[in-house]
N, C-alpha and C. Protein backbone atom coordinates (compact mmCIF):
# COMPACT_ATOMS: atom_id res chain seq x y z
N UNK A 1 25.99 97.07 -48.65
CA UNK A 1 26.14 95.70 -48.20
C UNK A 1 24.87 95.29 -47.43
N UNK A 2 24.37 94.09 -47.79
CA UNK A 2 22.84 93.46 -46.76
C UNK A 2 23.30 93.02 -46.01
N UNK A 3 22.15 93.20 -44.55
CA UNK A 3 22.48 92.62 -43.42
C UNK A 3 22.28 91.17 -43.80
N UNK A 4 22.78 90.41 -42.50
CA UNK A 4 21.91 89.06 -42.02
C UNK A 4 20.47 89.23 -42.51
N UNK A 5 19.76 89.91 -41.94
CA UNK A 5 18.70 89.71 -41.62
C UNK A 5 17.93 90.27 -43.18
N UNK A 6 18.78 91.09 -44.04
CA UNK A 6 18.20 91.49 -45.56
C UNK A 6 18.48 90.37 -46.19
N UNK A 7 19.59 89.32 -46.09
CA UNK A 7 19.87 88.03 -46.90
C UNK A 7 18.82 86.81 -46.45
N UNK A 8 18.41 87.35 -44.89
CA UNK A 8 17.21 86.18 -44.94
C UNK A 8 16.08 86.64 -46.00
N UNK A 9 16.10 87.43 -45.62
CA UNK A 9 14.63 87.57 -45.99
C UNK A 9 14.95 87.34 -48.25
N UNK A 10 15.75 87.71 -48.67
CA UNK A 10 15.81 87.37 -49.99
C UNK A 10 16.13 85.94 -50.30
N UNK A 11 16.94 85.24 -49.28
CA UNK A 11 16.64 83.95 -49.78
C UNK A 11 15.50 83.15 -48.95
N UNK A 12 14.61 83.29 -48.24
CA UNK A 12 13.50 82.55 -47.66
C UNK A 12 12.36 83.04 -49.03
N UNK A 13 12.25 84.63 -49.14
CA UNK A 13 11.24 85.03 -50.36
C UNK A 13 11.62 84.13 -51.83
N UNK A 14 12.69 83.70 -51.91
CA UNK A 14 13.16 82.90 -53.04
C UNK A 14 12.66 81.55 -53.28
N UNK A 15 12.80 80.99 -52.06
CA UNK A 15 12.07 79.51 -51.72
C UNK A 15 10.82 79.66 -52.01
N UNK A 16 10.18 80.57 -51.24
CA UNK A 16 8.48 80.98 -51.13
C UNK A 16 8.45 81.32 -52.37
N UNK A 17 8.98 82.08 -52.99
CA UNK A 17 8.30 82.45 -54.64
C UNK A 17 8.34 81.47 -55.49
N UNK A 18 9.33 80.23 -55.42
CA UNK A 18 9.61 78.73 -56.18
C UNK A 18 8.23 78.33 -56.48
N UNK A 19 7.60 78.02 -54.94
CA UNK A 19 6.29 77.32 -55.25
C UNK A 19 4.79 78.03 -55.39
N UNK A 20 5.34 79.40 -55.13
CA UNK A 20 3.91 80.23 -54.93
C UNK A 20 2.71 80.01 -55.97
N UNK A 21 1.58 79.60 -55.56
CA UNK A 21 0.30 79.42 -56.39
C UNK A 21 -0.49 80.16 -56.53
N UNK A 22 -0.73 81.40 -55.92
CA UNK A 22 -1.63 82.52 -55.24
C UNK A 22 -1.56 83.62 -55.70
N UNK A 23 -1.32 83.66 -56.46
CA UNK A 23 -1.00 85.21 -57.29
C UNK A 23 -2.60 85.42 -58.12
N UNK A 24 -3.49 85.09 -57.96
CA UNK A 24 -4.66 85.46 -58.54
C UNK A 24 -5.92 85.03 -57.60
N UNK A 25 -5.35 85.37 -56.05
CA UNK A 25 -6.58 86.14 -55.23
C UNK A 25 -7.05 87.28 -55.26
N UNK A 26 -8.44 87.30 -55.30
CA UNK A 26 -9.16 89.12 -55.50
C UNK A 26 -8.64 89.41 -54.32
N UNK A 27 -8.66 91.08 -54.90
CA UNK A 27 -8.02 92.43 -53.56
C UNK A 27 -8.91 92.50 -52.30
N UNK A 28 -9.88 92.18 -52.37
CA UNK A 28 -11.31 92.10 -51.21
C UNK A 28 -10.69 90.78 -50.63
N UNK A 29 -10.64 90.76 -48.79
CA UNK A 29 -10.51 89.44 -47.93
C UNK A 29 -11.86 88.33 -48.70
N UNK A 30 -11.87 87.59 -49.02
CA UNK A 30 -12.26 86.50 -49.25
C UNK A 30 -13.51 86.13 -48.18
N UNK A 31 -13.08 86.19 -46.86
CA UNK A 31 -14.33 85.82 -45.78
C UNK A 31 -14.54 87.21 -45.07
N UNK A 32 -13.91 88.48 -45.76
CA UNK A 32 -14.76 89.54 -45.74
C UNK A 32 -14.64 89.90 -44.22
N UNK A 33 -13.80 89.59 -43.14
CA UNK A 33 -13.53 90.10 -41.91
C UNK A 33 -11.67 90.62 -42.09
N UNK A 34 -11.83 91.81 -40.97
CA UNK A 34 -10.31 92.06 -40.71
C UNK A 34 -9.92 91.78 -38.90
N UNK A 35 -8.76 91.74 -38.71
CA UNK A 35 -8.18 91.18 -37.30
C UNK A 35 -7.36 92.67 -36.75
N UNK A 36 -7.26 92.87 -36.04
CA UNK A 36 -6.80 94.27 -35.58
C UNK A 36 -6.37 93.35 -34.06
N UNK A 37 -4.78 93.12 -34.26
CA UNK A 37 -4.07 92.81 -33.24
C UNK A 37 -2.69 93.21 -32.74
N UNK A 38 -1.69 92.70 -31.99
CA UNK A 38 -0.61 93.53 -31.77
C UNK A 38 0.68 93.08 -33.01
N UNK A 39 1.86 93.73 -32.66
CA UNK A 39 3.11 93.50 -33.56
C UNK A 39 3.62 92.61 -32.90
N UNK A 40 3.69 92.27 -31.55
CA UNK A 40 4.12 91.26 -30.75
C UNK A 40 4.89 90.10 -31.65
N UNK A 41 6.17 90.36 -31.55
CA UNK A 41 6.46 88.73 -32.47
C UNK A 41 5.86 87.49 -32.35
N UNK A 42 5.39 87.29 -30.92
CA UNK A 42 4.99 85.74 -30.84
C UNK A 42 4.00 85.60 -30.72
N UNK A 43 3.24 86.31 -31.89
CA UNK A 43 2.03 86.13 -32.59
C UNK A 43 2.26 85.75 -33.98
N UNK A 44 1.13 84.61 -34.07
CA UNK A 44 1.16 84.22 -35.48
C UNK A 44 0.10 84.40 -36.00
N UNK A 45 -0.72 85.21 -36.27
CA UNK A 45 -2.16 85.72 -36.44
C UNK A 45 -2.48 84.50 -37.38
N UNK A 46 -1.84 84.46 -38.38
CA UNK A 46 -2.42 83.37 -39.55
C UNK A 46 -2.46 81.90 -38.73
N UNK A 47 -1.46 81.44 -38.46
CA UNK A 47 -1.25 79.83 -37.62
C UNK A 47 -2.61 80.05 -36.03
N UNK A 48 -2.54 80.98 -35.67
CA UNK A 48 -3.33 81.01 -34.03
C UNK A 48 -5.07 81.24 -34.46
N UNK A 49 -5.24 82.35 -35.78
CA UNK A 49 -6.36 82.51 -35.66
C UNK A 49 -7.29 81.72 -36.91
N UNK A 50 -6.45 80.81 -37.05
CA UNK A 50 -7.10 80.23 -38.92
C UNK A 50 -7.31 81.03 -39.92
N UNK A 51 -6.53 81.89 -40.24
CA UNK A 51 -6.05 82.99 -41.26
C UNK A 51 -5.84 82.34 -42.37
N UNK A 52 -6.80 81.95 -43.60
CA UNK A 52 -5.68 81.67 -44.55
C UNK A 52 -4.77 82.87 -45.94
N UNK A 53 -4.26 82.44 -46.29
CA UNK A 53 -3.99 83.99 -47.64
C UNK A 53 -5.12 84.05 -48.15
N UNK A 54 -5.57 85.03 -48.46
CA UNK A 54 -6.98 86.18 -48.61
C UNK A 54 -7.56 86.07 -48.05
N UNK A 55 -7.71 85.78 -46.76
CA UNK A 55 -9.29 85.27 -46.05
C UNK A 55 -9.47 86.60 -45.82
N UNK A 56 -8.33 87.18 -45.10
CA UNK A 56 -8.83 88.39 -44.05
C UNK A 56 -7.45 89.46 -43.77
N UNK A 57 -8.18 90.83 -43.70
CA UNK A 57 -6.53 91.91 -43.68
C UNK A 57 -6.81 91.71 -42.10
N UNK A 58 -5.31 91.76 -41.80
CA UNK A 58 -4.73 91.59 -40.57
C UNK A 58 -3.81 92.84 -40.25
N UNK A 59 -4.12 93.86 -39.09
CA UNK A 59 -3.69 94.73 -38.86
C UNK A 59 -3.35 94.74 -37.93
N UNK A 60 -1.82 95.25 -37.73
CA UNK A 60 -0.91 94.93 -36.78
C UNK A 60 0.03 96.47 -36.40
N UNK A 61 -0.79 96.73 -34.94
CA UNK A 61 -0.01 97.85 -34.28
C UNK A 61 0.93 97.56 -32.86
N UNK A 62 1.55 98.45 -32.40
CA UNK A 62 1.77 98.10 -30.82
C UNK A 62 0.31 98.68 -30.03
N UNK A 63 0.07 96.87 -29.41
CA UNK A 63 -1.05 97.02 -28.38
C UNK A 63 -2.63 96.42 -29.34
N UNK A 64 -2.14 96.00 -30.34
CA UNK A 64 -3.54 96.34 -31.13
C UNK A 64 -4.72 97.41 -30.46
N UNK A 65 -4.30 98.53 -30.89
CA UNK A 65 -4.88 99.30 -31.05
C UNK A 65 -6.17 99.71 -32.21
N UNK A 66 -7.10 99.91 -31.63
CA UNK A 66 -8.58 100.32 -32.49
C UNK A 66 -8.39 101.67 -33.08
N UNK A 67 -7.43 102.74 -32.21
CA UNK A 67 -7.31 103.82 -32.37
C UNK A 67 -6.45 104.06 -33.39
N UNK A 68 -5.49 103.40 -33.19
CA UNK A 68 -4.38 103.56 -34.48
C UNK A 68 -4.89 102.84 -35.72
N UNK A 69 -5.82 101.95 -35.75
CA UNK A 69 -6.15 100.95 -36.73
C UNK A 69 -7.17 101.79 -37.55
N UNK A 70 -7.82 102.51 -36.92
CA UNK A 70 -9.18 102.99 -37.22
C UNK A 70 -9.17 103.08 -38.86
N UNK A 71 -8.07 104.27 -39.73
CA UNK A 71 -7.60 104.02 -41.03
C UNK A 71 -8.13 103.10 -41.60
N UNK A 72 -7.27 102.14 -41.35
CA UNK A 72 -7.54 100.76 -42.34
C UNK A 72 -8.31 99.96 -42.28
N UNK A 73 -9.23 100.22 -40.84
CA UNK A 73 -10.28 99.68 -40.67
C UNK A 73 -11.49 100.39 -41.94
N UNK A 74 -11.15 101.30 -42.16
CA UNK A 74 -12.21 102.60 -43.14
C UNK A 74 -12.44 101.90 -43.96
N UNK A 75 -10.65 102.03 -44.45
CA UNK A 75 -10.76 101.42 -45.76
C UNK A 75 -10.89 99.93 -45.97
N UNK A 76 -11.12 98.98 -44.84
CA UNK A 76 -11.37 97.83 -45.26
C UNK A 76 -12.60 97.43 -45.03
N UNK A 77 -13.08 98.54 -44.73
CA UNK A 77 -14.36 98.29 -44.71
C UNK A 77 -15.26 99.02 -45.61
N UNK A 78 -14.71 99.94 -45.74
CA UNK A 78 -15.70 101.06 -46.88
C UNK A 78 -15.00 100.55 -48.45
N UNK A 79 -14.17 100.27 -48.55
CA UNK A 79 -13.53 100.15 -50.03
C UNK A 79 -13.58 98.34 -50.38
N UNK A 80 -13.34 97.57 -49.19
CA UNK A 80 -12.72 96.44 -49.75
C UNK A 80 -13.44 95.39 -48.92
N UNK A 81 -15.02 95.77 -48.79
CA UNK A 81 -15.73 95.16 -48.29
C UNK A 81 -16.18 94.01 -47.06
N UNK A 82 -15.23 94.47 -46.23
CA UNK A 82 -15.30 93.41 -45.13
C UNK A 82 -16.96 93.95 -43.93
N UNK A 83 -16.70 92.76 -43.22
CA UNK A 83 -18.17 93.30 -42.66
C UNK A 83 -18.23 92.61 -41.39
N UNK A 84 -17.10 92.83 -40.57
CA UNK A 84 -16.18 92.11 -39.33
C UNK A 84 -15.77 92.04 -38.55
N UNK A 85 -15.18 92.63 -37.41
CA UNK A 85 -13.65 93.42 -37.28
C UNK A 85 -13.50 92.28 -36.04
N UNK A 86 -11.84 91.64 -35.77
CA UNK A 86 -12.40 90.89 -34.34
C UNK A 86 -11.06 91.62 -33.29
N UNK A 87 -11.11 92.44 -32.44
CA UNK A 87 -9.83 93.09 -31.88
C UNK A 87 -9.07 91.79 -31.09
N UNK A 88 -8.06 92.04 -31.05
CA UNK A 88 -7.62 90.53 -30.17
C UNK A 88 -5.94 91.05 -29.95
N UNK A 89 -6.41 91.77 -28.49
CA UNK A 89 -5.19 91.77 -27.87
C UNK A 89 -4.35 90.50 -26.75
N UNK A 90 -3.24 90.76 -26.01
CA UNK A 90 -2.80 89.55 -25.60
C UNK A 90 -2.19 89.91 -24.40
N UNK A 91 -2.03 88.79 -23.58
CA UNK A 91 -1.43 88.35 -22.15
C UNK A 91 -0.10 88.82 -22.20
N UNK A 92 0.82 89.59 -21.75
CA UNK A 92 2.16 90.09 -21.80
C UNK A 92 2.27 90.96 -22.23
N UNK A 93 1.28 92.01 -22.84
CA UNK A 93 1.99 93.02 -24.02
C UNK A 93 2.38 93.77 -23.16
N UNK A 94 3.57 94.35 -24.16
CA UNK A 94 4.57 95.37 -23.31
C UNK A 94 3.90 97.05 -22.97
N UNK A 95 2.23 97.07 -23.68
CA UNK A 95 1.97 98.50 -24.10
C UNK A 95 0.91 98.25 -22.42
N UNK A 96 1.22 97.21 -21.27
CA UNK A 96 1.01 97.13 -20.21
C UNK A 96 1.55 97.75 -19.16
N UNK A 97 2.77 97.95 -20.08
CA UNK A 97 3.66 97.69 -18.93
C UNK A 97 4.77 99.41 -18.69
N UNK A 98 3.98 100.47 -19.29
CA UNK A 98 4.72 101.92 -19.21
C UNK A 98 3.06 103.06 -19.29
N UNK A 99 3.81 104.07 -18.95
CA UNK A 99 2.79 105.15 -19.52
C UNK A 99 3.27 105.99 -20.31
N UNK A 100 2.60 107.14 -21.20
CA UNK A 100 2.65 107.74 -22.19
C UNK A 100 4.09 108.75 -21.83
N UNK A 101 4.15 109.34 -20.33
CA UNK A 101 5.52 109.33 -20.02
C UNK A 101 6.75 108.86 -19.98
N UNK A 102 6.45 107.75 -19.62
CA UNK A 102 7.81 106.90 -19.43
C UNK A 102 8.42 106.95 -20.71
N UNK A 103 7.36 106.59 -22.12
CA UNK A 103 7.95 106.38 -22.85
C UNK A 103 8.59 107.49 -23.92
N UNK A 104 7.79 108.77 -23.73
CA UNK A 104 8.50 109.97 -24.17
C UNK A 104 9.82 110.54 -23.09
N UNK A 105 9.93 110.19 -22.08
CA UNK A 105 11.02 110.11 -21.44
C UNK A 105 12.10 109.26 -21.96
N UNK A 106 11.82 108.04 -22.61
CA UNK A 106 12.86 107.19 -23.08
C UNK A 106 13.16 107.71 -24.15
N UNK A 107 12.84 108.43 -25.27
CA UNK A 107 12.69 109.07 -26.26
C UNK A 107 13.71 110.37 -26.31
N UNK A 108 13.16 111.01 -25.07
CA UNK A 108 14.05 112.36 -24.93
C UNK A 108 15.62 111.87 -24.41
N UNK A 109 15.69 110.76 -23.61
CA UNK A 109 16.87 110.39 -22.98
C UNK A 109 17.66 109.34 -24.24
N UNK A 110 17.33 108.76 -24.78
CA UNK A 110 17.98 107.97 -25.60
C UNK A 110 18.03 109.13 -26.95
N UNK A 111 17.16 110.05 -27.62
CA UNK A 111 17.65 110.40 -29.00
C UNK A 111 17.61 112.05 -28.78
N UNK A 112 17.09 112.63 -27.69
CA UNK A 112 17.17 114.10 -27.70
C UNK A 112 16.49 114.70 -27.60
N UNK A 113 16.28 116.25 -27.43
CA UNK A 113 15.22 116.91 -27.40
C UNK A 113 14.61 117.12 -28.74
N UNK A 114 15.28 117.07 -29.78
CA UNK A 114 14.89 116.96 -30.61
C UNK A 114 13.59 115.82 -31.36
N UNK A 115 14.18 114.29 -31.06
CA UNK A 115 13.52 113.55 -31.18
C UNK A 115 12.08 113.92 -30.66
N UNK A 116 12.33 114.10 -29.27
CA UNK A 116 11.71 114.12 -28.49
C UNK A 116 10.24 115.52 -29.05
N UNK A 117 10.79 116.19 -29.41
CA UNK A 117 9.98 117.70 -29.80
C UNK A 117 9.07 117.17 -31.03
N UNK A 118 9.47 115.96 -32.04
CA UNK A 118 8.96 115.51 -33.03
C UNK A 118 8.15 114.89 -32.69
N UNK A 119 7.98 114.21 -31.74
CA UNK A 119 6.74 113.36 -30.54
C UNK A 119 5.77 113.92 -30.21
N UNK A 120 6.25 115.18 -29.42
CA UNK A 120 5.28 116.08 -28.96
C UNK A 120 3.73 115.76 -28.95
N UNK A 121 2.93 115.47 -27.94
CA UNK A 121 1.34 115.39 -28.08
C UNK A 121 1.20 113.47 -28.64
N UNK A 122 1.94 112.85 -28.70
CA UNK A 122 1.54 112.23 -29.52
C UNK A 122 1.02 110.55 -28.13
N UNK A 123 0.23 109.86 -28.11
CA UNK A 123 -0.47 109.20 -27.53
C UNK A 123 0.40 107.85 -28.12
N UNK A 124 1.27 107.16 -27.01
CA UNK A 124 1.49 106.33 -27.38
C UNK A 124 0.28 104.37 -27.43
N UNK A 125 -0.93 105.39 -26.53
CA UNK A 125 -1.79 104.39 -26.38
C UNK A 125 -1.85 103.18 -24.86
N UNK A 126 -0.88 104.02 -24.00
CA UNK A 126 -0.66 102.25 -23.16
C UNK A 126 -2.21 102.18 -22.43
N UNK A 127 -2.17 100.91 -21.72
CA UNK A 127 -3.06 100.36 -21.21
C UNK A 127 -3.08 99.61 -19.70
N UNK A 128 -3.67 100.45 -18.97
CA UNK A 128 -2.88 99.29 -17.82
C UNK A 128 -3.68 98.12 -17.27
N UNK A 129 -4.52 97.68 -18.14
CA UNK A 129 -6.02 96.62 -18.06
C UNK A 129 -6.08 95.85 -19.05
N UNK A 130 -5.50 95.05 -19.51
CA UNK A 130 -5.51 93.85 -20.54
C UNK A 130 -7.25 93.83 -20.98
N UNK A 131 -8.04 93.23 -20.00
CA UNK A 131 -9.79 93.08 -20.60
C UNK A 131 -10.11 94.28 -20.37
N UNK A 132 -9.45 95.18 -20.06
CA UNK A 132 -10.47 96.73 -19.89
C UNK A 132 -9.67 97.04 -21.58
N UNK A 133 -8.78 96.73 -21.89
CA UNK A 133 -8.38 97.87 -22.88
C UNK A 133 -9.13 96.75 -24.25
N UNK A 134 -9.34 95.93 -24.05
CA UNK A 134 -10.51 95.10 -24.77
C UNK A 134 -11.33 96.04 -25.44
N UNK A 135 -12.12 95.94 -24.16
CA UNK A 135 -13.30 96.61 -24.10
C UNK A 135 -13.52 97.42 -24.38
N UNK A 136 -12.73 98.78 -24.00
CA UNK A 136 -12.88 100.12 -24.08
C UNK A 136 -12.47 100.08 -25.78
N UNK A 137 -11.88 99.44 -26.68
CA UNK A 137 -11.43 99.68 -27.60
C UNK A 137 -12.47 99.26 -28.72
N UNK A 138 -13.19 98.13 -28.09
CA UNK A 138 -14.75 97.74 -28.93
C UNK A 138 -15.58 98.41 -28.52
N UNK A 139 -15.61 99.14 -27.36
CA UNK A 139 -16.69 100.11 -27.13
C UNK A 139 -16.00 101.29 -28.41
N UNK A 140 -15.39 101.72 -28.43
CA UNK A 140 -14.55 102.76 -29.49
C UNK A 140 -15.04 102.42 -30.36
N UNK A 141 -14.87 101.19 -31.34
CA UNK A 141 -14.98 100.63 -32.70
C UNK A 141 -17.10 101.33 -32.84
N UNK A 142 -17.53 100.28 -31.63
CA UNK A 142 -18.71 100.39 -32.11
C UNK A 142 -19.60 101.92 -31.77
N UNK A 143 -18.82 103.00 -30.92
CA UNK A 143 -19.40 104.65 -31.28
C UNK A 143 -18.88 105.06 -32.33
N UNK A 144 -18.14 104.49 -33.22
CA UNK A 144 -17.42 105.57 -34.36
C UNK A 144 -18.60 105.64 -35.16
N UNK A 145 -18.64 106.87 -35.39
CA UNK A 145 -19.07 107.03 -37.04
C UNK A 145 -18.77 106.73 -38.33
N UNK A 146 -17.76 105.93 -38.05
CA UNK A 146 -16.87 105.72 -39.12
C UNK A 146 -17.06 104.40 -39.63
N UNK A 147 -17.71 103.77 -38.52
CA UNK A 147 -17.90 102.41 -38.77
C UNK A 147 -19.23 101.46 -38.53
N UNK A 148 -19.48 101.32 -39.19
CA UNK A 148 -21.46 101.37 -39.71
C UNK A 148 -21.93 100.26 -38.43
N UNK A 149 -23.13 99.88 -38.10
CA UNK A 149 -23.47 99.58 -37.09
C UNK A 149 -23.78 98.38 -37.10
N UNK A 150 -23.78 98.27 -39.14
CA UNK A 150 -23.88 96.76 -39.69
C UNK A 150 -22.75 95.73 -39.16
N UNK A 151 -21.61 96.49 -39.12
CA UNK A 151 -20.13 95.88 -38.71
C UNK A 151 -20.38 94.81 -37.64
N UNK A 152 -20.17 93.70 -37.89
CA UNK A 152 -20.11 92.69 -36.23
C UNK A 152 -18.91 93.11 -35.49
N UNK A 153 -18.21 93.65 -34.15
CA UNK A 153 -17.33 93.92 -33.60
C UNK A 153 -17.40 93.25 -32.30
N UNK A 154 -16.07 92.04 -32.59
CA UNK A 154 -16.01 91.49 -30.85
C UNK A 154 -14.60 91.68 -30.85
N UNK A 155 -14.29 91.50 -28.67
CA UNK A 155 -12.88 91.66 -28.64
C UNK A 155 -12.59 90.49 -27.56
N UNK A 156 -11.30 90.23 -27.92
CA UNK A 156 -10.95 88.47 -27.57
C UNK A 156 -9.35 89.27 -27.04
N UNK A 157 -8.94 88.15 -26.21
CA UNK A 157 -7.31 87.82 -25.67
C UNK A 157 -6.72 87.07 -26.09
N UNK A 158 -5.54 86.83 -26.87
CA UNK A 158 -5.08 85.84 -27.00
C UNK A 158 -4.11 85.75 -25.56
N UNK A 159 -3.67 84.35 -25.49
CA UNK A 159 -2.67 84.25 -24.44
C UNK A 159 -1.65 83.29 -24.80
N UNK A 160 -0.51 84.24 -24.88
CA UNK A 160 0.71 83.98 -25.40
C UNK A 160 1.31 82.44 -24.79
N UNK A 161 1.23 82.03 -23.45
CA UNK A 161 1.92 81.53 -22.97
C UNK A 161 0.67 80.01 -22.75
N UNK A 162 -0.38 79.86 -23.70
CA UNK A 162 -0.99 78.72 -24.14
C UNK A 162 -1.08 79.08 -25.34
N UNK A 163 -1.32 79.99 -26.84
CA UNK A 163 -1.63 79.70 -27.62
C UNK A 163 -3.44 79.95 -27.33
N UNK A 164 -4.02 80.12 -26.67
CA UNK A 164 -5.80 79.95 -26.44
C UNK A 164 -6.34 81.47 -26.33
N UNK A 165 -7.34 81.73 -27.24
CA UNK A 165 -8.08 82.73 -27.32
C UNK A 165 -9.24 82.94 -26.46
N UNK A 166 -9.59 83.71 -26.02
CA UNK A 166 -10.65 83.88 -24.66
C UNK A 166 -11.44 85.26 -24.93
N UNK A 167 -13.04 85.52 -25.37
CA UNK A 167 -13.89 86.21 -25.62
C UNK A 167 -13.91 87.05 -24.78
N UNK A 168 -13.61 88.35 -24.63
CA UNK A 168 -13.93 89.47 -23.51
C UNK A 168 -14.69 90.25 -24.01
N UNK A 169 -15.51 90.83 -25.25
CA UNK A 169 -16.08 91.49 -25.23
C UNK A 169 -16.35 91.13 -26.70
């Protein structure tokens, strides 16, 4: 049986597929940059940052993370030609607001030691500096080896509670 939330999504994709025109954009972003920002629902990366379909891959972790992104940054940059990257974390995120404890503590207390043992070592990433974790994360982007020096890399804030983007690094 589908939830609520499986019947939205098949009849909203139904509407959207009625009029869809776009089925013959190339696999390469179009303006050849990617966005590395958070999962945060009340982000609209496409509506906030002038995203249109193909412009640009948009990668979405908790915290926008550089570290977790790094992957698809490879490949969107080594395979699928972008030549870009703009990090753009935001005002409220929750990856502010715990440390790598707290939250393997919530882990062990809500699903077990078990859960918990499957975690083990693992960096949930928090941050307790909104423009420091900017920074430190475009400082990251631009020592990798991974990511050529050709790459333009800036890092911006969005802020949830205007909608307005603000350059930090």
């Amino acid at each position: 049986m589908a939830t609520p939330i499986q019947e939205n999504l098949v009849k909203s994709n139904q509407e959207y597929a009625a009029g869809f025109k776009d089925g013959d954009l190339a696999l390469p972003p179009s303006k050849k940059y990617a966005v590395v920002t958070c999962m945060d629902a009340r982000i609209d990366p496409a509506s906030a940052f002038g995203i249109s379909l193909g412009d640009a891959h948009v990668i979405r972790n908790a915290g926008g993370s550089a570290h977790e992104a790094l992957r698809s940054l490879v490949i969107s940059e080594q395979l699928l030609g972008t030549t870009e990257i703009l990090l753009i974390k935001h005002s409220g995120c929750g990856m502010l607001t715990f440390q790598n404890q707290d939250a393997h503590g919530v882990v062990a207390k809500n699903l077990g030691a078990q859960a918990e043992a499957e975690l083990e070592g693992l960096d949930f990433l928090p941050f307790p500096d909104l423009d420091q974790g900017v920074k430190d994360d475009v400082t990251f982007l631009k020592g990798s080896k991974a990511i050529p020096d050709s790459v333009a890399i800036s890092g911006w804030v969005y802020e949830v509670e205007t909608g307005k983007v603000r350059h930090v690094a």
